[in-house]
PDB file of N, CA and C in Angstrom:
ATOM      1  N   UNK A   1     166.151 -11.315-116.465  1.00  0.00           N
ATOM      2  CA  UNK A   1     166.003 -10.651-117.744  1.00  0.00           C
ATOM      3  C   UNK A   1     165.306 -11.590-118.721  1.00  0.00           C
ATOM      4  N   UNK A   2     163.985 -10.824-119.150  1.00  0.00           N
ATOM      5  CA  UNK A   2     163.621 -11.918-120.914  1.00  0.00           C
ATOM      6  C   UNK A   2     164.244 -11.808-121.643  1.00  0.00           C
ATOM      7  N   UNK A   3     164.322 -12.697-122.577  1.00  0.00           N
ATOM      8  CA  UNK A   3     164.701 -12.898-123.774  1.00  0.00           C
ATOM      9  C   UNK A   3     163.738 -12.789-124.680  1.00  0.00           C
ATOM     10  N   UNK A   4     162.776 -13.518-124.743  1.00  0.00           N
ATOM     11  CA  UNK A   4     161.912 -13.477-125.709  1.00  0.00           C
ATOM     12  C   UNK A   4     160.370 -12.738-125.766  1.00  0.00           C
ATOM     13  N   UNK A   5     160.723 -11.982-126.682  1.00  0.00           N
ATOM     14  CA  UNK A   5     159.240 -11.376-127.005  1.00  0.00           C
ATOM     15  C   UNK A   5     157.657 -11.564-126.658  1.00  0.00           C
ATOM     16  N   UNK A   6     157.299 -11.270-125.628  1.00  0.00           N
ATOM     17  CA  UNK A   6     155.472 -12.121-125.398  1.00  0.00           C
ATOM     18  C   UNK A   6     154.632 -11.405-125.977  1.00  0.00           C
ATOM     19  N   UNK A   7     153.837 -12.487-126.920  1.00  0.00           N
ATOM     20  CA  UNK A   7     152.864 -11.616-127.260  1.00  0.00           C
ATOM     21  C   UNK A   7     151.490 -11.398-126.620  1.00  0.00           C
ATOM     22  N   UNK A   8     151.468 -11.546-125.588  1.00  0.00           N
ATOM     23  CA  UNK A   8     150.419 -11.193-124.329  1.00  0.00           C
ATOM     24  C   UNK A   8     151.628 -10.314-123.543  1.00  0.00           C
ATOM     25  N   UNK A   9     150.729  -9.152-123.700  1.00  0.00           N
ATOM     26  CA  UNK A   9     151.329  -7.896-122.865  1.00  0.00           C
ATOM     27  C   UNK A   9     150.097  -7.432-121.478  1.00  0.00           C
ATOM     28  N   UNK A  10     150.932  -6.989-120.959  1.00  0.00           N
ATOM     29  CA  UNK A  10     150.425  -5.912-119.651  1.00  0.00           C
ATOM     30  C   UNK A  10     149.536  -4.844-120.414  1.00  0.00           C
ATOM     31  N   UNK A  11     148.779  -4.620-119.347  1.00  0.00           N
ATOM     32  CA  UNK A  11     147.790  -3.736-120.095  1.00  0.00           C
ATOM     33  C   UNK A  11     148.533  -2.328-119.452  1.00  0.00           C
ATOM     34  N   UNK A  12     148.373  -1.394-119.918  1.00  0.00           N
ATOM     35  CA  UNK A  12     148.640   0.061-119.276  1.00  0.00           C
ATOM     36  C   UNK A  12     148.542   0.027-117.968  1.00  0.00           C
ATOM     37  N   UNK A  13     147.464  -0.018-117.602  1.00  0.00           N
ATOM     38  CA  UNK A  13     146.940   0.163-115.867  1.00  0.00           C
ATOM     39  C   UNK A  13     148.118  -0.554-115.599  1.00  0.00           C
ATOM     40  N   UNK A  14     148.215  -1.763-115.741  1.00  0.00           N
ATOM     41  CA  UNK A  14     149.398  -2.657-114.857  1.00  0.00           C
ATOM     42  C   UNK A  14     150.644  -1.918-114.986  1.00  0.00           C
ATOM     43  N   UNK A  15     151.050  -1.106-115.851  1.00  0.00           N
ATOM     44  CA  UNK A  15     152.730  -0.610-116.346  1.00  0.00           C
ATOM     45  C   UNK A  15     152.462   0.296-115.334  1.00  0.00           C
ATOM     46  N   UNK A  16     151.135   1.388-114.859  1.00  0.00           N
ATOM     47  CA  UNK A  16     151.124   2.722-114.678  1.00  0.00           C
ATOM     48  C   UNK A  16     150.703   2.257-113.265  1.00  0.00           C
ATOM     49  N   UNK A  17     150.446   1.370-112.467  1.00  0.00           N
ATOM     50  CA  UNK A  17     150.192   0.573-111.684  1.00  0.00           C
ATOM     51  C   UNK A  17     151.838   0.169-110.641  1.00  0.00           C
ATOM     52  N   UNK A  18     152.827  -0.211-111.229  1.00  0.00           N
ATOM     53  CA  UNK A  18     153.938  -1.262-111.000  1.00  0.00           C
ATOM     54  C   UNK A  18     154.897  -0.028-110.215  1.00  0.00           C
ATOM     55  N   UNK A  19     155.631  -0.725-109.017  1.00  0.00           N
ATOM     56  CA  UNK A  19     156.196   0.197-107.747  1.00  0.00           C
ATOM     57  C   UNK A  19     157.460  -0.357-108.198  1.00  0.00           C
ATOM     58  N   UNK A  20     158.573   0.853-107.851  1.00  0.00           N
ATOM     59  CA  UNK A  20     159.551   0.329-108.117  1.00  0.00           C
ATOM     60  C   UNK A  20     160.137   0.617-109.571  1.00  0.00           C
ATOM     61  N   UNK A  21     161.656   0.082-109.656  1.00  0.00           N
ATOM     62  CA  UNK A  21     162.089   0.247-110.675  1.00  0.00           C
ATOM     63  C   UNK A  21     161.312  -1.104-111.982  1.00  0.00           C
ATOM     64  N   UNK A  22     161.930  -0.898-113.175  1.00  0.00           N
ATOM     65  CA  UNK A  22     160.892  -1.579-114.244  1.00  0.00           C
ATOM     66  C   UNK A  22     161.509  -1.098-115.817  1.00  0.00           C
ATOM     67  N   UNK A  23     161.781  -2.240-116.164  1.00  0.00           N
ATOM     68  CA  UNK A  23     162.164  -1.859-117.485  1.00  0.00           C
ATOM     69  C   UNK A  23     161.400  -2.697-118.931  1.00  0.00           C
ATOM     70  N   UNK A  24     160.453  -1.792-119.450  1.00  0.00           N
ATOM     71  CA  UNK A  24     159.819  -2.336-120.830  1.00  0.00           C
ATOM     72  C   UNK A  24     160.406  -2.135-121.870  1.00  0.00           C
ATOM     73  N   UNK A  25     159.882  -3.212-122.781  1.00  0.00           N
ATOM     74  CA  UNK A  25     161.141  -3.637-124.218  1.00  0.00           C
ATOM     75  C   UNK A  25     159.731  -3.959-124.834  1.00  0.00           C
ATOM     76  N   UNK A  26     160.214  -2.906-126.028  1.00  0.00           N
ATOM     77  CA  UNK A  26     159.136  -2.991-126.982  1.00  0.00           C
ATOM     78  C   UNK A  26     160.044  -4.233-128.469  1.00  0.00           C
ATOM     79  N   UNK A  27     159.716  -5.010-128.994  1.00  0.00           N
ATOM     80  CA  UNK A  27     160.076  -4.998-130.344  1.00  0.00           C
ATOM     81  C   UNK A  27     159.646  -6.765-130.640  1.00  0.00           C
ATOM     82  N   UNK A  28     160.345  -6.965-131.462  1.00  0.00           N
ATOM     83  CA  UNK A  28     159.953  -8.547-132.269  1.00  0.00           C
ATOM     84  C   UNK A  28     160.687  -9.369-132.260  1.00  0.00           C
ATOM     85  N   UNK A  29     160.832 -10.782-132.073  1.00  0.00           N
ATOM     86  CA  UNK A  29     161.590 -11.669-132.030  1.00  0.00           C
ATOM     87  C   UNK A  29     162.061 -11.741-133.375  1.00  0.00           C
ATOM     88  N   UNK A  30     161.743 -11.438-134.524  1.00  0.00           N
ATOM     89  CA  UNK A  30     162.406 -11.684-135.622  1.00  0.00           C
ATOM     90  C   UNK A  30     163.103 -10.250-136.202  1.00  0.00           C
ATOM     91  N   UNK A  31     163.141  -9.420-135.428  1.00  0.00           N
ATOM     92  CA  UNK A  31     163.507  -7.804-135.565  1.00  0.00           C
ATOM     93  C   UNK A  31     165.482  -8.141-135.754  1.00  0.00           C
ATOM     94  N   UNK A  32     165.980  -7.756-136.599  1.00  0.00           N
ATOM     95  CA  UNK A  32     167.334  -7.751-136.641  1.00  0.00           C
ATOM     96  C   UNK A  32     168.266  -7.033-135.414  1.00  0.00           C
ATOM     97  N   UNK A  33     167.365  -5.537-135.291  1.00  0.00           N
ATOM     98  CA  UNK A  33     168.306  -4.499-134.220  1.00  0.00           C
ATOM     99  C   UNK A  33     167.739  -5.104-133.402  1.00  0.00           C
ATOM    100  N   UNK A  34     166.541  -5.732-132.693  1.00  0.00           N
ATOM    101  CA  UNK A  34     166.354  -6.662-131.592  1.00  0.00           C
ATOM    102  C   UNK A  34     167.012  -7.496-130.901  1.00  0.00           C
ATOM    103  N   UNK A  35     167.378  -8.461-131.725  1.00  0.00           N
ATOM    104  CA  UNK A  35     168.422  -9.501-131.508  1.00  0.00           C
ATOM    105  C   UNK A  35     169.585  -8.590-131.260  1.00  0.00           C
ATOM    106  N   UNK A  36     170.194  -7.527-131.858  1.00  0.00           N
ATOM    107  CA  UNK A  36     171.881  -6.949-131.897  1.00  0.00           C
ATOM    108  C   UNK A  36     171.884  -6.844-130.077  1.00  0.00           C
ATOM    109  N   UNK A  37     170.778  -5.768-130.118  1.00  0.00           N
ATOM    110  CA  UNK A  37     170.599  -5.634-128.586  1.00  0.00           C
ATOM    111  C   UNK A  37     170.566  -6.353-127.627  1.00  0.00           C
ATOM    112  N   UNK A  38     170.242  -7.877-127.689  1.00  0.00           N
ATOM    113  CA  UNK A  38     170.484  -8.973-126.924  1.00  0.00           C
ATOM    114  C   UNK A  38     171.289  -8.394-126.035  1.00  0.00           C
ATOM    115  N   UNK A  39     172.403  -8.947-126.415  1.00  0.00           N
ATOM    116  CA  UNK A  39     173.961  -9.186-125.906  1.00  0.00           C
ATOM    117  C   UNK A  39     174.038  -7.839-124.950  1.00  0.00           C
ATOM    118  N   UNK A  40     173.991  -6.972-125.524  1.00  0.00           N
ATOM    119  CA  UNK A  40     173.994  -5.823-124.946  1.00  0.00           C
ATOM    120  C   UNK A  40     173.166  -5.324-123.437  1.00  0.00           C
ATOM    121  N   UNK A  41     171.915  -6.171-123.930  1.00  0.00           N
ATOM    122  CA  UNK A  41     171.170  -5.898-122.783  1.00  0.00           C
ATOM    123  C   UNK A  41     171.535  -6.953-121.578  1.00  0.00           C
ATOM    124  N   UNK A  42     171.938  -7.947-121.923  1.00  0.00           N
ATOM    125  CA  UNK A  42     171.963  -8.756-120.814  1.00  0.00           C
ATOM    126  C   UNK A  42     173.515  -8.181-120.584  1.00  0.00           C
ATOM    127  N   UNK A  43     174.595  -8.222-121.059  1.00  0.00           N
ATOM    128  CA  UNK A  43     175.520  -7.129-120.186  1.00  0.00           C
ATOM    129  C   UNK A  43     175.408  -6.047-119.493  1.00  0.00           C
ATOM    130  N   UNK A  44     174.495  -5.644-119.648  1.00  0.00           N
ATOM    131  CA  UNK A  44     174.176  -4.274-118.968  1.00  0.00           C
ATOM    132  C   UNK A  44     173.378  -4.698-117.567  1.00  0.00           C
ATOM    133  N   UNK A  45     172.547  -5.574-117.888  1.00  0.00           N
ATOM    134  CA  UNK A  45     171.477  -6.362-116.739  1.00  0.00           C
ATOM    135  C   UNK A  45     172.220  -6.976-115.496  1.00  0.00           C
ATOM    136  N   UNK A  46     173.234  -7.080-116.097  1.00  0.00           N
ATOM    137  CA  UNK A  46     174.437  -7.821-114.698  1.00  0.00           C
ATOM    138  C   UNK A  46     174.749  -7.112-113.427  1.00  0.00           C
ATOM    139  N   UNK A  47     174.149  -7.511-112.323  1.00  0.00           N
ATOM    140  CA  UNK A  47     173.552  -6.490-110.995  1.00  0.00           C
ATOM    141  C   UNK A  47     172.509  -6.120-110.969  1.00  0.00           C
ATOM    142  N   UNK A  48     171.443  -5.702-111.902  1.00  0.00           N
ATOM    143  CA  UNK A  48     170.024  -5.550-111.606  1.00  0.00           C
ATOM    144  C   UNK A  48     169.157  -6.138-112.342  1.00  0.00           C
ATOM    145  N   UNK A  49     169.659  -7.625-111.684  1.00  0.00           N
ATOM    146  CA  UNK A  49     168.362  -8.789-112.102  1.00  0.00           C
ATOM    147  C   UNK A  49     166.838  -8.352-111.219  1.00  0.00           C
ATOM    148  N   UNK A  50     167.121  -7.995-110.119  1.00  0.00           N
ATOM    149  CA  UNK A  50     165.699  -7.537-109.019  1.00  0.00           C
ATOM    150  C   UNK A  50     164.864  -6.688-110.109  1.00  0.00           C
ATOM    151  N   UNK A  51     165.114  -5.760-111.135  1.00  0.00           N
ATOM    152  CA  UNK A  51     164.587  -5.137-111.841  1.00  0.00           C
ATOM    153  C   UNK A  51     163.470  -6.021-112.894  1.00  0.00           C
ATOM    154  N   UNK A  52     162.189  -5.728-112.657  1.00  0.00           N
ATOM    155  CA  UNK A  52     161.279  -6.506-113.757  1.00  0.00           C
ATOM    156  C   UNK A  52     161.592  -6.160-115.015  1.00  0.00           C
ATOM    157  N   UNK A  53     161.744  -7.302-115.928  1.00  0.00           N
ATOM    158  CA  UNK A  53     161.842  -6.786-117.492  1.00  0.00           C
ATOM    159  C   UNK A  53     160.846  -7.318-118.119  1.00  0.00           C
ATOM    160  N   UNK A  54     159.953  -6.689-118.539  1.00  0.00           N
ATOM    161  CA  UNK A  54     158.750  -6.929-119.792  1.00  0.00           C
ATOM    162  C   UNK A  54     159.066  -6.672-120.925  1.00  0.00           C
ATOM    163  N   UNK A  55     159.199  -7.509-121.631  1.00  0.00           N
ATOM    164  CA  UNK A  55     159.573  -7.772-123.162  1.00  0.00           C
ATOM    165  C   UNK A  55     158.550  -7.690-123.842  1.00  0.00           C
ATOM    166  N   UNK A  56     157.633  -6.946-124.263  1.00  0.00           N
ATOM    167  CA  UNK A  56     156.603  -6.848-125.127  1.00  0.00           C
ATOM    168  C   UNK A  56     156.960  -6.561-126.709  1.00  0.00           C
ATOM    169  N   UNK A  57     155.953  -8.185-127.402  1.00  0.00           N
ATOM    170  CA  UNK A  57     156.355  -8.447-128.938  1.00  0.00           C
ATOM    171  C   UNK A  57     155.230  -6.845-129.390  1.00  0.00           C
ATOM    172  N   UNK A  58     155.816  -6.029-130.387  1.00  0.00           N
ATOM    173  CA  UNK A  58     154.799  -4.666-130.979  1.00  0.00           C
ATOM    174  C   UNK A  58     154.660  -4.960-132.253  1.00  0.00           C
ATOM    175  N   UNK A  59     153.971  -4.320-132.705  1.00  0.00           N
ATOM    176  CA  UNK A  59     153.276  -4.303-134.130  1.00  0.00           C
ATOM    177  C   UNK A  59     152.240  -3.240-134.482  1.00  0.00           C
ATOM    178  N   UNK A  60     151.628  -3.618-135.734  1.00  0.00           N
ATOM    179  CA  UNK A  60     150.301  -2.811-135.669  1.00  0.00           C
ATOM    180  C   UNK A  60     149.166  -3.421-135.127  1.00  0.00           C
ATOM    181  N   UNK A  61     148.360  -2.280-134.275  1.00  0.00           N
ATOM    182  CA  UNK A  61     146.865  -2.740-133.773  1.00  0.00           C
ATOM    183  C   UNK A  61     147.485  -3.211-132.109  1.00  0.00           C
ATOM    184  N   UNK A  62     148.864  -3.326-131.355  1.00  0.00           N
ATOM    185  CA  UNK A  62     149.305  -3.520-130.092  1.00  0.00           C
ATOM    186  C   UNK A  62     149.167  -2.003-130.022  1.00  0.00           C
ATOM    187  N   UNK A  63     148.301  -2.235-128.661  1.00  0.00           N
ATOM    188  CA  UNK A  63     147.668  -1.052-127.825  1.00  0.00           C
ATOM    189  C   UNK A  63     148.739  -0.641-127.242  1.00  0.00           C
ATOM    190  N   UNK A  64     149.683  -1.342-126.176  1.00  0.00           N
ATOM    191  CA  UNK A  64     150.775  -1.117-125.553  1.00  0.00           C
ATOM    192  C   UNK A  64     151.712  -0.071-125.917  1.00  0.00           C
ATOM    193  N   UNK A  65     152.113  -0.683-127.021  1.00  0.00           N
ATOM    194  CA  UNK A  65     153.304  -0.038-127.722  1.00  0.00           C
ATOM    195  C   UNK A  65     152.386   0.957-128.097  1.00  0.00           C
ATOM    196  N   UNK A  66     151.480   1.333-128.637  1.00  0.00           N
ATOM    197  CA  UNK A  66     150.743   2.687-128.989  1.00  0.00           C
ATOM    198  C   UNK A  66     150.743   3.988-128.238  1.00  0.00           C
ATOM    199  N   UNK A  67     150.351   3.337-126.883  1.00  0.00           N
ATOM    200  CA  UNK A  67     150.126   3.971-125.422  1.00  0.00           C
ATOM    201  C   UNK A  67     151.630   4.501-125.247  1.00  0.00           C
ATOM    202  N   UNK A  68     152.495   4.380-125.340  1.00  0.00           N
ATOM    203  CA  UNK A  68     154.372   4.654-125.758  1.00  0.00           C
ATOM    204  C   UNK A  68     154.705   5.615-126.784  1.00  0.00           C
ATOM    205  N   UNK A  69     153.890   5.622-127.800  1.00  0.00           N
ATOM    206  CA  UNK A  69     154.430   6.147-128.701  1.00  0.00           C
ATOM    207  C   UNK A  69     155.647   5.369-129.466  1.00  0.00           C
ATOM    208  N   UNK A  70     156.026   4.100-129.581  1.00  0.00           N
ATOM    209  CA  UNK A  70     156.842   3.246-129.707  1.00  0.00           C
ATOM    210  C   UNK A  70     156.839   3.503-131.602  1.00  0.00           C
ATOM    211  N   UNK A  71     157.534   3.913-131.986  1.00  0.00           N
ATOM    212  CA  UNK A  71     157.864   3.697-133.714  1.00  0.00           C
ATOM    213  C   UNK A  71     159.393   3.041-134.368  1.00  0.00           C
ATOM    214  N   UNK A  72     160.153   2.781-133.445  1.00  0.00           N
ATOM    215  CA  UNK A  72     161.177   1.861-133.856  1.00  0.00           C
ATOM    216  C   UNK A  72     161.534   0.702-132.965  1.00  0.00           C
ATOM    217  N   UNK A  73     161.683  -0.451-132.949  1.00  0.00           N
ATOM    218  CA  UNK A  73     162.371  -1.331-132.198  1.00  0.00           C
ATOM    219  C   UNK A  73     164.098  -1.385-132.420  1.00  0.00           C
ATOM    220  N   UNK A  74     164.328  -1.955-131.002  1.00  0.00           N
ATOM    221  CA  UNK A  74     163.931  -2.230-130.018  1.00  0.00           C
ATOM    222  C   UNK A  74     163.998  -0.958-128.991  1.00  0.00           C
ATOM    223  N   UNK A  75     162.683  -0.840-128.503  1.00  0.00           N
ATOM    224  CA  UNK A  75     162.588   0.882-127.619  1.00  0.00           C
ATOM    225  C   UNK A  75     162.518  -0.109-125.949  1.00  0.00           C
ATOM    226  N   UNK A  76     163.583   0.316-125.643  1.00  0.00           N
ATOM    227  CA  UNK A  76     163.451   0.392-123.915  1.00  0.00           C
ATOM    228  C   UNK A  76     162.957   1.501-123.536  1.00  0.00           C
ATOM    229  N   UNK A  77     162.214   0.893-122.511  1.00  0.00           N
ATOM    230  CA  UNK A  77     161.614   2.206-121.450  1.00  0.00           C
ATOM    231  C   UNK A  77     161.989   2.314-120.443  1.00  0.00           C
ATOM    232  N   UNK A  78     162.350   3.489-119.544  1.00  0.00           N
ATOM    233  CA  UNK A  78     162.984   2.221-118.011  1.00  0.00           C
ATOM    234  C   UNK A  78     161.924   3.239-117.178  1.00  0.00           C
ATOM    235  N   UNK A  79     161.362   2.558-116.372  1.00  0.00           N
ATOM    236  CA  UNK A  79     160.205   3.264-115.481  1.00  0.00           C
ATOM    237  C   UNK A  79     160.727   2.944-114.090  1.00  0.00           C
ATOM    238  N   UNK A  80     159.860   4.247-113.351  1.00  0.00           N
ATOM    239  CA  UNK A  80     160.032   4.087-111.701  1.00  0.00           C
ATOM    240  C   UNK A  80     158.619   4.356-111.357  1.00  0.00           C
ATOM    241  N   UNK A  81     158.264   3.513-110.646  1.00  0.00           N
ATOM    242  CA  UNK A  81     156.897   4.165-110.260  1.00  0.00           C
ATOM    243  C   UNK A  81     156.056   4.107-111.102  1.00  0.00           C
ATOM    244  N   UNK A  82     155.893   3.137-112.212  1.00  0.00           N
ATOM    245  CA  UNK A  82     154.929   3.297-113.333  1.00  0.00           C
ATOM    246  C   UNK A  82     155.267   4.581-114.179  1.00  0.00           C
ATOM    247  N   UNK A  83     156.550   5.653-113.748  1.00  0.00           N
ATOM    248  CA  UNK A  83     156.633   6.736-114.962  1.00  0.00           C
ATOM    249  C   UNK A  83     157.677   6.419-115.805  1.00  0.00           C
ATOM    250  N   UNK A  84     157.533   6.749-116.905  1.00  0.00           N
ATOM    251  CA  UNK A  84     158.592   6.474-117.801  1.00  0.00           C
ATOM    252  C   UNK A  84     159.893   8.019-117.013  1.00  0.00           C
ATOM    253  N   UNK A  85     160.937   6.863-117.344  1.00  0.00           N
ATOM    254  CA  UNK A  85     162.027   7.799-116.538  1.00  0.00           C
ATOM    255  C   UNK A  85     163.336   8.124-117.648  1.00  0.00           C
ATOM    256  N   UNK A  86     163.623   7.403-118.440  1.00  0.00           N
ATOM    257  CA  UNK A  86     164.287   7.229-119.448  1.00  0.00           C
ATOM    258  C   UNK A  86     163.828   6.665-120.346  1.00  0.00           C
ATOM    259  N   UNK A  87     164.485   6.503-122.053  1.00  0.00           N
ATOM    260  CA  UNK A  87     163.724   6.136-123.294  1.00  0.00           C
ATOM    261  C   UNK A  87     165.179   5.597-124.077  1.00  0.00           C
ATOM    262  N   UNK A  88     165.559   4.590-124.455  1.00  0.00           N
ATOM    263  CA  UNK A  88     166.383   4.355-125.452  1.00  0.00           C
ATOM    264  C   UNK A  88     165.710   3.462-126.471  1.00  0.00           C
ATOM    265  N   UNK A  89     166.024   3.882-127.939  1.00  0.00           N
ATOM    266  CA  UNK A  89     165.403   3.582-128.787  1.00  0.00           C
ATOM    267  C   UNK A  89     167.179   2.888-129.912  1.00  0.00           C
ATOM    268  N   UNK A  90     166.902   1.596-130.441  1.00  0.00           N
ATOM    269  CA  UNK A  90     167.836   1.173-130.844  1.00  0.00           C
ATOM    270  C   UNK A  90     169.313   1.077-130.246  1.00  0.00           C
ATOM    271  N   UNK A  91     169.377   0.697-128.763  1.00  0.00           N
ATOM    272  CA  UNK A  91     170.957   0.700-128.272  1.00  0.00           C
ATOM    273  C   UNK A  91     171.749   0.665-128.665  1.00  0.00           C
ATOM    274  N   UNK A  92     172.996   0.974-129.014  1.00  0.00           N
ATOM    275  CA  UNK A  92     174.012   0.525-129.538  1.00  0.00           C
ATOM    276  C   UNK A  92     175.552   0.275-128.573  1.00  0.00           C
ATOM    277  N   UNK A  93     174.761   0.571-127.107  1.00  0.00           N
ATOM    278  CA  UNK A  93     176.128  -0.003-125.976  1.00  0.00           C
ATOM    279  C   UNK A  93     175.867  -0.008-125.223  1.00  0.00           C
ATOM    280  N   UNK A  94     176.153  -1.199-124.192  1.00  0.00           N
ATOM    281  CA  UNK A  94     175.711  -1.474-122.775  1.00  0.00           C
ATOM    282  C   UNK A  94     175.582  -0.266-121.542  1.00  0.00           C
ATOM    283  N   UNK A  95     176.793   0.669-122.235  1.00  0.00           N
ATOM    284  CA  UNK A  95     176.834   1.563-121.272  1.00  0.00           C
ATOM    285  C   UNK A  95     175.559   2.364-121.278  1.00  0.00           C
ATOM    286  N   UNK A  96     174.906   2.806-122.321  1.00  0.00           N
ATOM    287  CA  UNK A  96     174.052   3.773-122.401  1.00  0.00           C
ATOM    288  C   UNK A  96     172.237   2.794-121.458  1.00  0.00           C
ATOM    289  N   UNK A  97     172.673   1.724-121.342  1.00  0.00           N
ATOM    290  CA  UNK A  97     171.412   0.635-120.919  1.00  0.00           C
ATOM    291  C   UNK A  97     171.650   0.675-119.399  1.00  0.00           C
ATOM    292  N   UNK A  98     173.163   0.087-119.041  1.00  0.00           N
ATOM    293  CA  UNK A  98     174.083   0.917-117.374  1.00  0.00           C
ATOM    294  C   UNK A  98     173.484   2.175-116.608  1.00  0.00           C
ATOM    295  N   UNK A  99     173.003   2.623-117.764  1.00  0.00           N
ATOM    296  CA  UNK A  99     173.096   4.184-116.982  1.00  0.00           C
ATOM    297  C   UNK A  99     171.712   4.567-116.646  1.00  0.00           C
ATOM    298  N   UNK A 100     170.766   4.219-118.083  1.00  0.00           N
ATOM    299  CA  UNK A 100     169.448   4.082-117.877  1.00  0.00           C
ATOM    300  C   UNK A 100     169.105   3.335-116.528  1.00  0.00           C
ATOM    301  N   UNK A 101     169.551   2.000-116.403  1.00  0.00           N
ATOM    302  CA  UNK A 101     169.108   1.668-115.037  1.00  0.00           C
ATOM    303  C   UNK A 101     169.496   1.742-113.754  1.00  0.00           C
ATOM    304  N   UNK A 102     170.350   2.523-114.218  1.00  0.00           N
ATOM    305  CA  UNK A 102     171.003   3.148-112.752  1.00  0.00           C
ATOM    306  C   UNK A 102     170.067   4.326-112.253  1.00  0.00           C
ATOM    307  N   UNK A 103     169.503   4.990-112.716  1.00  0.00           N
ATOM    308  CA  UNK A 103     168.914   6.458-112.911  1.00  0.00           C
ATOM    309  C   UNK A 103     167.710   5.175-112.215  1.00  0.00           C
ATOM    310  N   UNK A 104     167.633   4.467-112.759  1.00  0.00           N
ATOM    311  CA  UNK A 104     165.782   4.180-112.064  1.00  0.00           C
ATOM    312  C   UNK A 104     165.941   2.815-110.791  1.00  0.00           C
ATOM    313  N   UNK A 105     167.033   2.893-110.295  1.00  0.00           N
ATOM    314  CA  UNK A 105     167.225   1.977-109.613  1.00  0.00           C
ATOM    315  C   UNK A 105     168.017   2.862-108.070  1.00  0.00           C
ATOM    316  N   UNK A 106     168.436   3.789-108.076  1.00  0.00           N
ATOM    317  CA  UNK A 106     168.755   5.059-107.337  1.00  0.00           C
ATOM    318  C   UNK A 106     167.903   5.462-106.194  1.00  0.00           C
ATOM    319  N   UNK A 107     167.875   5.260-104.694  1.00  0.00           N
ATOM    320  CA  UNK A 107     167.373   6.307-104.361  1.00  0.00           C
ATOM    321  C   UNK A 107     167.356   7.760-104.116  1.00  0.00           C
TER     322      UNK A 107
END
């Protein structure tokens, strides 16, 4: 699991590209609900470390987050197959992050 925000992101092709389960994190290292979500996310992450996590830092003029439709941080995406399969936008409990990656980690 990342922690920290990169601001060199994957281009689309690569997200819409990627086999397998996959979970993208849109938001900012200095984002308040960013950080809350920490904790949360890495509790939830416990058993599906095999899962790629891309932490992408968003803003204005990031193509990425555009290509998403991304308007609040922190927006998880959880993809299978390069499709977006689930969407949580601002978490507020591990369970609801549990479940998301259970759904994309499932055969």
């Amino acid at each position: 699991m990342e922690t920290v925000y990169q601001e060199t992101a994957p281009t689309r092709a690569d997200i819409d590209a990627l086999q397998g389960a996959a979970l993208l994190e849109f938001g900012a290292n200095w984002c308040g609900h960013c950080r809350a979500a920490l904790p949360l996310l890495a509790q939830a992450y416990q058993g599906y470390e095999q899962v790629p996590h891309f932490k992408v830092e968003d803003g204005p003029g990031r193509v990425l987050g555009r290509s998403f439709r991304v308007k609040l941080w922190p927006t998880l995406i959880f993809l299978r197959d390069g499709k977006e399969v689930a969407r949580l936008v601002r978490p507020e409990d591990a369970d609801a992050i549990s479940a998301a990656l259970r759904q994309i980690t499932q055969d």
